[in-house]
PDB file of N, CA and C in Angstrom:
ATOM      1  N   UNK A   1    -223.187  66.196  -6.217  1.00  0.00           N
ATOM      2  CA  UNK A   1    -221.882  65.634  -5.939  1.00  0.00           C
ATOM      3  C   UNK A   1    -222.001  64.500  -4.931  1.00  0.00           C
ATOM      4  N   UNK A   2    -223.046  64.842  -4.046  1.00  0.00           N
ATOM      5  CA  UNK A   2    -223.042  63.531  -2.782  1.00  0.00           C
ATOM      6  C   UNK A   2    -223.284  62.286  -3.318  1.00  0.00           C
ATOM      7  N   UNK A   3    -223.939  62.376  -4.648  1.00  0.00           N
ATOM      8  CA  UNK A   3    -223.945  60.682  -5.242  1.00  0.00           C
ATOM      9  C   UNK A   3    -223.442  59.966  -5.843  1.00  0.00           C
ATOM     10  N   UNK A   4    -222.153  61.155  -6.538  1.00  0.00           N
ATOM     11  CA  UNK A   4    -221.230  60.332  -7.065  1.00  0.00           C
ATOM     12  C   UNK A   4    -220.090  60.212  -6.054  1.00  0.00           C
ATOM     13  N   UNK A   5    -220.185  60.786  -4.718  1.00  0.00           N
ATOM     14  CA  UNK A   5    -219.161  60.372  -3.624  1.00  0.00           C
ATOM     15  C   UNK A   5    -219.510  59.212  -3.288  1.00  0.00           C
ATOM     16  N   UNK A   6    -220.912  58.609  -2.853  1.00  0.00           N
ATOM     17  CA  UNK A   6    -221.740  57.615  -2.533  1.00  0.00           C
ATOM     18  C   UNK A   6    -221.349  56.212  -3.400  1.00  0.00           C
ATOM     19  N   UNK A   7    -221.421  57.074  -4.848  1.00  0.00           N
ATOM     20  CA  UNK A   7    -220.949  55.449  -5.978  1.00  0.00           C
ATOM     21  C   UNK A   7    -219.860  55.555  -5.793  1.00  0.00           C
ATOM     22  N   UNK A   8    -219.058  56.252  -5.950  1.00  0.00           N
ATOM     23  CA  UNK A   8    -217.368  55.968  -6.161  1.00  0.00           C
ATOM     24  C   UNK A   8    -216.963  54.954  -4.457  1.00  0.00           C
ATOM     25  N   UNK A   9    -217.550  55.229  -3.360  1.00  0.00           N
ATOM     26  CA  UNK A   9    -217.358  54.556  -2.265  1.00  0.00           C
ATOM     27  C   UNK A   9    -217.961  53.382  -2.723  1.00  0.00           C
ATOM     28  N   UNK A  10    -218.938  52.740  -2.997  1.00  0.00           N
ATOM     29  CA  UNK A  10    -219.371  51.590  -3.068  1.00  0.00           C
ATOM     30  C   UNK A  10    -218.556  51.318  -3.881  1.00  0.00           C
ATOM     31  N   UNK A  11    -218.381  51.766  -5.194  1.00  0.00           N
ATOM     32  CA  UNK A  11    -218.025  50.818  -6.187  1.00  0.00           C
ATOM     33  C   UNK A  11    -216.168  50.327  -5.331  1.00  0.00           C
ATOM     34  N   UNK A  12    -215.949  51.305  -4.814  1.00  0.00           N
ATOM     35  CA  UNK A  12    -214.722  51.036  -4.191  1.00  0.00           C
ATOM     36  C   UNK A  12    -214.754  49.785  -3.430  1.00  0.00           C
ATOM     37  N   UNK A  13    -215.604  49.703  -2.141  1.00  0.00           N
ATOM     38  CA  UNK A  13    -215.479  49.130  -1.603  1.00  0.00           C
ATOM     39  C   UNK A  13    -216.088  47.147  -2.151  1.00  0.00           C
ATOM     40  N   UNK A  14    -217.021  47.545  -2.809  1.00  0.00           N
ATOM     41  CA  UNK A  14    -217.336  46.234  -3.939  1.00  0.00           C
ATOM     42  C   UNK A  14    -215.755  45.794  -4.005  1.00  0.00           C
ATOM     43  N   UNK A  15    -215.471  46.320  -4.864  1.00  0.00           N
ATOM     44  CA  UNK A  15    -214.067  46.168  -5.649  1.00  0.00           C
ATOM     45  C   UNK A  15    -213.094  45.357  -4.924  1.00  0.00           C
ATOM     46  N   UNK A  16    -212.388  46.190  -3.761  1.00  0.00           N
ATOM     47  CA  UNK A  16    -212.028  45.593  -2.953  1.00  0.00           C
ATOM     48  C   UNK A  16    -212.211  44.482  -2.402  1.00  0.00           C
ATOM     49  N   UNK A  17    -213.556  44.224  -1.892  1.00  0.00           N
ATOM     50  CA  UNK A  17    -213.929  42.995  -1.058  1.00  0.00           C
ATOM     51  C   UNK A  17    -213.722  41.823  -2.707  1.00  0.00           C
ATOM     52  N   UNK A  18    -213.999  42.241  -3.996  1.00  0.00           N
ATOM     53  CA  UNK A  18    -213.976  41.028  -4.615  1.00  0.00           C
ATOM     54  C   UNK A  18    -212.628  40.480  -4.565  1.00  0.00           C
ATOM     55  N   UNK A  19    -211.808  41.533  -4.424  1.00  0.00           N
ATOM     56  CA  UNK A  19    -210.179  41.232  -4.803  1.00  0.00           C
ATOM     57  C   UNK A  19    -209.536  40.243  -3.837  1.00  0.00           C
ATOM     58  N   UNK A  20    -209.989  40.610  -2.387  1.00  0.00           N
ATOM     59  CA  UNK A  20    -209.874  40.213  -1.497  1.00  0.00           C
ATOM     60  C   UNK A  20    -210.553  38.901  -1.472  1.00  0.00           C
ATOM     61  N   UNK A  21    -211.851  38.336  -1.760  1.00  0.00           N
ATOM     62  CA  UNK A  21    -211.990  36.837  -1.445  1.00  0.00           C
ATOM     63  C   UNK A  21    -211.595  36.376  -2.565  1.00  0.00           C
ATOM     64  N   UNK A  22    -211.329  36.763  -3.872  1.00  0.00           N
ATOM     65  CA  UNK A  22    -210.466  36.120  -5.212  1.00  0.00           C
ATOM     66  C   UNK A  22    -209.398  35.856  -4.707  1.00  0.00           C
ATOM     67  N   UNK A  23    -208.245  36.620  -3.923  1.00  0.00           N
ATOM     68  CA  UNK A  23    -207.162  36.488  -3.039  1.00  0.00           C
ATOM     69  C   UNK A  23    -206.671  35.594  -2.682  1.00  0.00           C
ATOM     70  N   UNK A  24    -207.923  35.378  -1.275  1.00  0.00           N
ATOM     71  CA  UNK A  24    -208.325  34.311  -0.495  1.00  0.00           C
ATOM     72  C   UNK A  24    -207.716  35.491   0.844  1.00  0.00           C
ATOM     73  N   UNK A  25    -207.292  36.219   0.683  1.00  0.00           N
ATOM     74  CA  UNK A  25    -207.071  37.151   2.207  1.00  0.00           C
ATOM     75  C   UNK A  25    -208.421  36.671   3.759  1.00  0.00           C
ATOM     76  N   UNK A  26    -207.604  36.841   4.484  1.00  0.00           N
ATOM     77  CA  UNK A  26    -208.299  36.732   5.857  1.00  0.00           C
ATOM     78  C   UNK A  26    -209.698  37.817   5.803  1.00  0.00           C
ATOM     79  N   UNK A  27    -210.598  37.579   6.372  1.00  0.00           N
ATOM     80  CA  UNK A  27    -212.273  38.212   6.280  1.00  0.00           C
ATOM     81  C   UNK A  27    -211.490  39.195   7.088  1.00  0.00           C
ATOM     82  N   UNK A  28    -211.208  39.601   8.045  1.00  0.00           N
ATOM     83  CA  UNK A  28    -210.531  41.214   9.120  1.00  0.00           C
ATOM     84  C   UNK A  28    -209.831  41.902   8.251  1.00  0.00           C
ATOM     85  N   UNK A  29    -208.672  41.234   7.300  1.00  0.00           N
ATOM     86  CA  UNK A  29    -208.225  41.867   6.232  1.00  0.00           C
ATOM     87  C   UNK A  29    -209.091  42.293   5.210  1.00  0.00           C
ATOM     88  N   UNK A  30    -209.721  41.951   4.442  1.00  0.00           N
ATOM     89  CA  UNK A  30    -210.811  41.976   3.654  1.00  0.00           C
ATOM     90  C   UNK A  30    -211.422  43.221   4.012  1.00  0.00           C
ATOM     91  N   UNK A  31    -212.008  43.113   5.239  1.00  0.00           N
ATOM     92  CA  UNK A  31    -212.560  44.275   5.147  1.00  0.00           C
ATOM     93  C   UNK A  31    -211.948  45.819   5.826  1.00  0.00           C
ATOM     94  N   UNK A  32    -210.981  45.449   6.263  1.00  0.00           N
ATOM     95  CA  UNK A  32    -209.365  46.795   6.480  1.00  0.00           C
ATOM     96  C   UNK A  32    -209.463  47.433   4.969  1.00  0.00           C
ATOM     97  N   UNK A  33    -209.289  46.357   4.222  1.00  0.00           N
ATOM     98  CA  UNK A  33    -208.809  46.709   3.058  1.00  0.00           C
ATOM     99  C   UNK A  33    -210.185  47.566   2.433  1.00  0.00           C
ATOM    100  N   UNK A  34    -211.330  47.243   2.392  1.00  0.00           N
ATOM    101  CA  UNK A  34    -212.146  47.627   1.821  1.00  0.00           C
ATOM    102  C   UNK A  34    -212.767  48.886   2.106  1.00  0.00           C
ATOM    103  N   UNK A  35    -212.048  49.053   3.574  1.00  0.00           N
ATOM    104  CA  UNK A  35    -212.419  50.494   4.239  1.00  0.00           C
ATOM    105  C   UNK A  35    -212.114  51.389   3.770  1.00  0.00           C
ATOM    106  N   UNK A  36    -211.124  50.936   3.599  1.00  0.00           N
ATOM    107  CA  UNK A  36    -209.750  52.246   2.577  1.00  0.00           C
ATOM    108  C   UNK A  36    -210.416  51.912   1.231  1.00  0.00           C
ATOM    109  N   UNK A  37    -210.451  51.106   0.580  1.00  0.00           N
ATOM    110  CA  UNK A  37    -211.237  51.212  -0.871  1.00  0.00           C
ATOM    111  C   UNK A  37    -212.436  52.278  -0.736  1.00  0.00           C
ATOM    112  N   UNK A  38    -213.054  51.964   0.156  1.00  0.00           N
ATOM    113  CA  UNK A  38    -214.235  53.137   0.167  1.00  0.00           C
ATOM    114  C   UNK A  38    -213.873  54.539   0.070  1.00  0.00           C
ATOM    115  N   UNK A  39    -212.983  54.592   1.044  1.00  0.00           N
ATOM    116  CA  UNK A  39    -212.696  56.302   1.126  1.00  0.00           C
ATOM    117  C   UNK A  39    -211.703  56.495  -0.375  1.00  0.00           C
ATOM    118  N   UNK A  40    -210.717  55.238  -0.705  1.00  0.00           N
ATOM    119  CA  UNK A  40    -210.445  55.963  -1.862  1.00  0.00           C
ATOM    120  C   UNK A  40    -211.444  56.142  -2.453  1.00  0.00           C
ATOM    121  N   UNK A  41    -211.859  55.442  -3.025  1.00  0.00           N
ATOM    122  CA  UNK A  41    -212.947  55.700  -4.219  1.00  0.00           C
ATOM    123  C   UNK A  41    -213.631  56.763  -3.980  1.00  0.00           C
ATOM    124  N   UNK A  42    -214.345  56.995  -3.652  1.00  0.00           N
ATOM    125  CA  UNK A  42    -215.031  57.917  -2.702  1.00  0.00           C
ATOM    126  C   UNK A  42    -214.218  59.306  -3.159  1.00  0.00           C
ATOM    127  N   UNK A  43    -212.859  59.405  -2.439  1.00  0.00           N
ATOM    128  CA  UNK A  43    -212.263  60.683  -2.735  1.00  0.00           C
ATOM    129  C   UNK A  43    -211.739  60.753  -4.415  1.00  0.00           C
ATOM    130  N   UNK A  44    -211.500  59.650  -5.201  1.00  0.00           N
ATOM    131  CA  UNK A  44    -211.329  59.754  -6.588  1.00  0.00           C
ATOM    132  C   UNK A  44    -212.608  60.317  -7.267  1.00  0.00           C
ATOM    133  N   UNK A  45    -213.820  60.027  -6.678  1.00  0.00           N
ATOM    134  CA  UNK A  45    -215.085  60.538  -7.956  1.00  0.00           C
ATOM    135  C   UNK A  45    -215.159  62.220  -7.285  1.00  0.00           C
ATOM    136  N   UNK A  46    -214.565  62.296  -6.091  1.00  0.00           N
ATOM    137  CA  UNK A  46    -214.723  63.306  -5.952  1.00  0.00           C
ATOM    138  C   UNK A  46    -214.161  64.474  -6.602  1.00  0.00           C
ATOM    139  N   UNK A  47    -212.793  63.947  -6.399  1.00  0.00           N
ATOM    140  CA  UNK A  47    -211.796  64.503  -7.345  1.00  0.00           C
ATOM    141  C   UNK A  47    -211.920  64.424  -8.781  1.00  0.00           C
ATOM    142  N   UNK A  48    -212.790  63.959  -9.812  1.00  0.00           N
ATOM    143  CA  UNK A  48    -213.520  63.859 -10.951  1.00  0.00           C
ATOM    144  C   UNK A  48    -214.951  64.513 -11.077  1.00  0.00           C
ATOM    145  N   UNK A  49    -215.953  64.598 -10.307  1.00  0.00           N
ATOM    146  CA  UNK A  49    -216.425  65.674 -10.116  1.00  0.00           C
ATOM    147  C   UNK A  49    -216.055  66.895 -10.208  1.00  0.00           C
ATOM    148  N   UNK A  50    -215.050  67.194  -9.233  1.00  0.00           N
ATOM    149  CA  UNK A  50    -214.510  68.612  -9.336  1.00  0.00           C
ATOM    150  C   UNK A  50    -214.070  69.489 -10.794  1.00  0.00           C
ATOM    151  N   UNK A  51    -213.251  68.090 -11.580  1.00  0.00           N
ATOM    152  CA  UNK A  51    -212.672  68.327 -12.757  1.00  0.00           C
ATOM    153  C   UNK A  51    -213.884  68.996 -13.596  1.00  0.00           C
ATOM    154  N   UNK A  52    -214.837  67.774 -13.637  1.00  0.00           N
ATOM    155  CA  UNK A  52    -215.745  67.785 -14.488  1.00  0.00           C
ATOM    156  C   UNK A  52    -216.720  69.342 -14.054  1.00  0.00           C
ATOM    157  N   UNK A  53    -217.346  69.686 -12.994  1.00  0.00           N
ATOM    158  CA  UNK A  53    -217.602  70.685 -12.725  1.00  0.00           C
ATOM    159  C   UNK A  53    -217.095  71.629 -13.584  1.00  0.00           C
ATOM    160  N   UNK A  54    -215.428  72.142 -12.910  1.00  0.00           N
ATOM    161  CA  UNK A  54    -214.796  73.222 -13.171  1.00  0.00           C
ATOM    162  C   UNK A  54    -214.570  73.124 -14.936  1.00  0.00           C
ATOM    163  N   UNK A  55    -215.117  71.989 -15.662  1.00  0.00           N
ATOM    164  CA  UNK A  55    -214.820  72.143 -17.190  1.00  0.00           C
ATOM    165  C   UNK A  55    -216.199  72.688 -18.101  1.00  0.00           C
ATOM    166  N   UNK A  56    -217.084  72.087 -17.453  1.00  0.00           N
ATOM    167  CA  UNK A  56    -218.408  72.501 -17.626  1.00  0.00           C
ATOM    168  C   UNK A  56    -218.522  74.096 -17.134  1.00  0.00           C
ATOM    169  N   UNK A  57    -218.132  74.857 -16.116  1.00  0.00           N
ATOM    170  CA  UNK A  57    -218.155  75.998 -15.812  1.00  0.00           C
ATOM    171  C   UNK A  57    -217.693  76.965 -16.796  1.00  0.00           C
ATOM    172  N   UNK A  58    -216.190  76.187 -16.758  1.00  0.00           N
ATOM    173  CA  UNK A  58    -215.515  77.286 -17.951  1.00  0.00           C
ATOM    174  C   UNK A  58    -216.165  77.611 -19.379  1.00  0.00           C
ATOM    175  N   UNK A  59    -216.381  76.052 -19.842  1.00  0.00           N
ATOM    176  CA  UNK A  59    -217.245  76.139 -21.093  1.00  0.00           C
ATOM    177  C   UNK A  59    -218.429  77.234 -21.043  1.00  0.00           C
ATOM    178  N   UNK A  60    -219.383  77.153 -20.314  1.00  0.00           N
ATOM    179  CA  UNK A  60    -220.419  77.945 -20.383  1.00  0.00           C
ATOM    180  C   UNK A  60    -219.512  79.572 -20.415  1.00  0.00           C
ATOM    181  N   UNK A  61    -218.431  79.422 -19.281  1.00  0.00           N
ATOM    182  CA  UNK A  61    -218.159  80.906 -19.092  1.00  0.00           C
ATOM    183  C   UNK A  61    -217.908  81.573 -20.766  1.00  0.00           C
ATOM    184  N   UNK A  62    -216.984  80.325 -21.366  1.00  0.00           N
ATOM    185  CA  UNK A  62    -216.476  80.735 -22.460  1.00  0.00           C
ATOM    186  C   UNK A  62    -217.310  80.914 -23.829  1.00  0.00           C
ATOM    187  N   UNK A  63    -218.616  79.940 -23.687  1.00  0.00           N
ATOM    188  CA  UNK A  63    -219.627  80.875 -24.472  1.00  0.00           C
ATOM    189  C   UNK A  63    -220.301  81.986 -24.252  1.00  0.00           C
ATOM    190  N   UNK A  64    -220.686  81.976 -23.211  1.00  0.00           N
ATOM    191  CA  UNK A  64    -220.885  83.122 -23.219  1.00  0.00           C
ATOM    192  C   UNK A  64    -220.557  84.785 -23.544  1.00  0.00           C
ATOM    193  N   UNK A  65    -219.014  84.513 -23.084  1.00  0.00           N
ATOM    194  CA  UNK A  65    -217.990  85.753 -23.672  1.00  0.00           C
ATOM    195  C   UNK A  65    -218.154  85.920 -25.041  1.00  0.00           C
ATOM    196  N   UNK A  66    -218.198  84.617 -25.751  1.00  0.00           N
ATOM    197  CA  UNK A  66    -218.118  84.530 -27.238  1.00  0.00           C
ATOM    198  C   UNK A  66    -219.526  85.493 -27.386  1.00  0.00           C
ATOM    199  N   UNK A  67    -220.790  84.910 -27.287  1.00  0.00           N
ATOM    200  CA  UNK A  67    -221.875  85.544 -27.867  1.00  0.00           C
ATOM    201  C   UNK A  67    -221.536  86.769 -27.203  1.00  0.00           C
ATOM    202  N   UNK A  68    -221.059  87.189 -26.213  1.00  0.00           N
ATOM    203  CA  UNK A  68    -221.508  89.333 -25.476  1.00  0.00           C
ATOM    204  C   UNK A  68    -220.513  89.951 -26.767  1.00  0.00           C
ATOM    205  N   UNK A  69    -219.696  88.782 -27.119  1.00  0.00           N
ATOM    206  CA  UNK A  69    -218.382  89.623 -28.370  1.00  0.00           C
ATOM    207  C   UNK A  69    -218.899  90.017 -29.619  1.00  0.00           C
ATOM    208  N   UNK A  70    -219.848  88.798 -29.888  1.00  0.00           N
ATOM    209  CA  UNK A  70    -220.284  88.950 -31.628  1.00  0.00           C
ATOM    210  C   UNK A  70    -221.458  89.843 -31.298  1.00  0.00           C
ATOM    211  N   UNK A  71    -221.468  90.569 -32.280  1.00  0.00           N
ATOM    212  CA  UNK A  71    -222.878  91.472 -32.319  1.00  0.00           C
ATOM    213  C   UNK A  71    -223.652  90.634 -33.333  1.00  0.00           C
ATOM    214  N   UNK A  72    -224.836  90.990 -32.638  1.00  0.00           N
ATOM    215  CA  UNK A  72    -225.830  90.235 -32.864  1.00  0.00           C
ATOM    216  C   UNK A  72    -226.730  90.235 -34.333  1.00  0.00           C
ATOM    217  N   UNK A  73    -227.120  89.436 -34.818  1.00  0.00           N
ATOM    218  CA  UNK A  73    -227.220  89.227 -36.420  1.00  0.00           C
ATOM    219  C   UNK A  73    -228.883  89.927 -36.680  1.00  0.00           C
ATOM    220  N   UNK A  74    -229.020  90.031 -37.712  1.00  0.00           N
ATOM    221  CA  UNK A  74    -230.273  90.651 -38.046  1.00  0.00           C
ATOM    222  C   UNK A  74    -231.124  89.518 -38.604  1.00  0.00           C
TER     223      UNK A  74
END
């Protein structure tokens, strides 16, 4: 999980700073702004991680139940 917290911050903060000199915003602004891009981003892959985790979990949980159900073939 720490590396997609790691990309989602960069790519955030990338992002930001491009928006910002495309803009033309002040460089102090620019990078205010990009601070907060980081932590969003950052907390969005996190929050997509989690998803993705908890879907992958279930799945396995839910095969598994399946095969303990079917008896097993000859």
């Amino acid at each position: 999980m720490r590396y997609f917290v790691l990309l989602g911050g960069s790519v955030g903060f990338a992002l930001t700073i491009a928006l910002g000199v495309l803009t033309g915003q002040e460089p102090s602004r620019i990078l205010l702004n990009s601070g907060v891009g980081c932590l969003v981003g950052a907390y969005v892959m996190k929050v997509f991680w989690t998803v993705m985790a908890r879907c992958v979990r279930n799945a396995h949980a839910e095969k598994a139940r399946v095969a303990a159900a079917t008896p097993p073939s000859r």
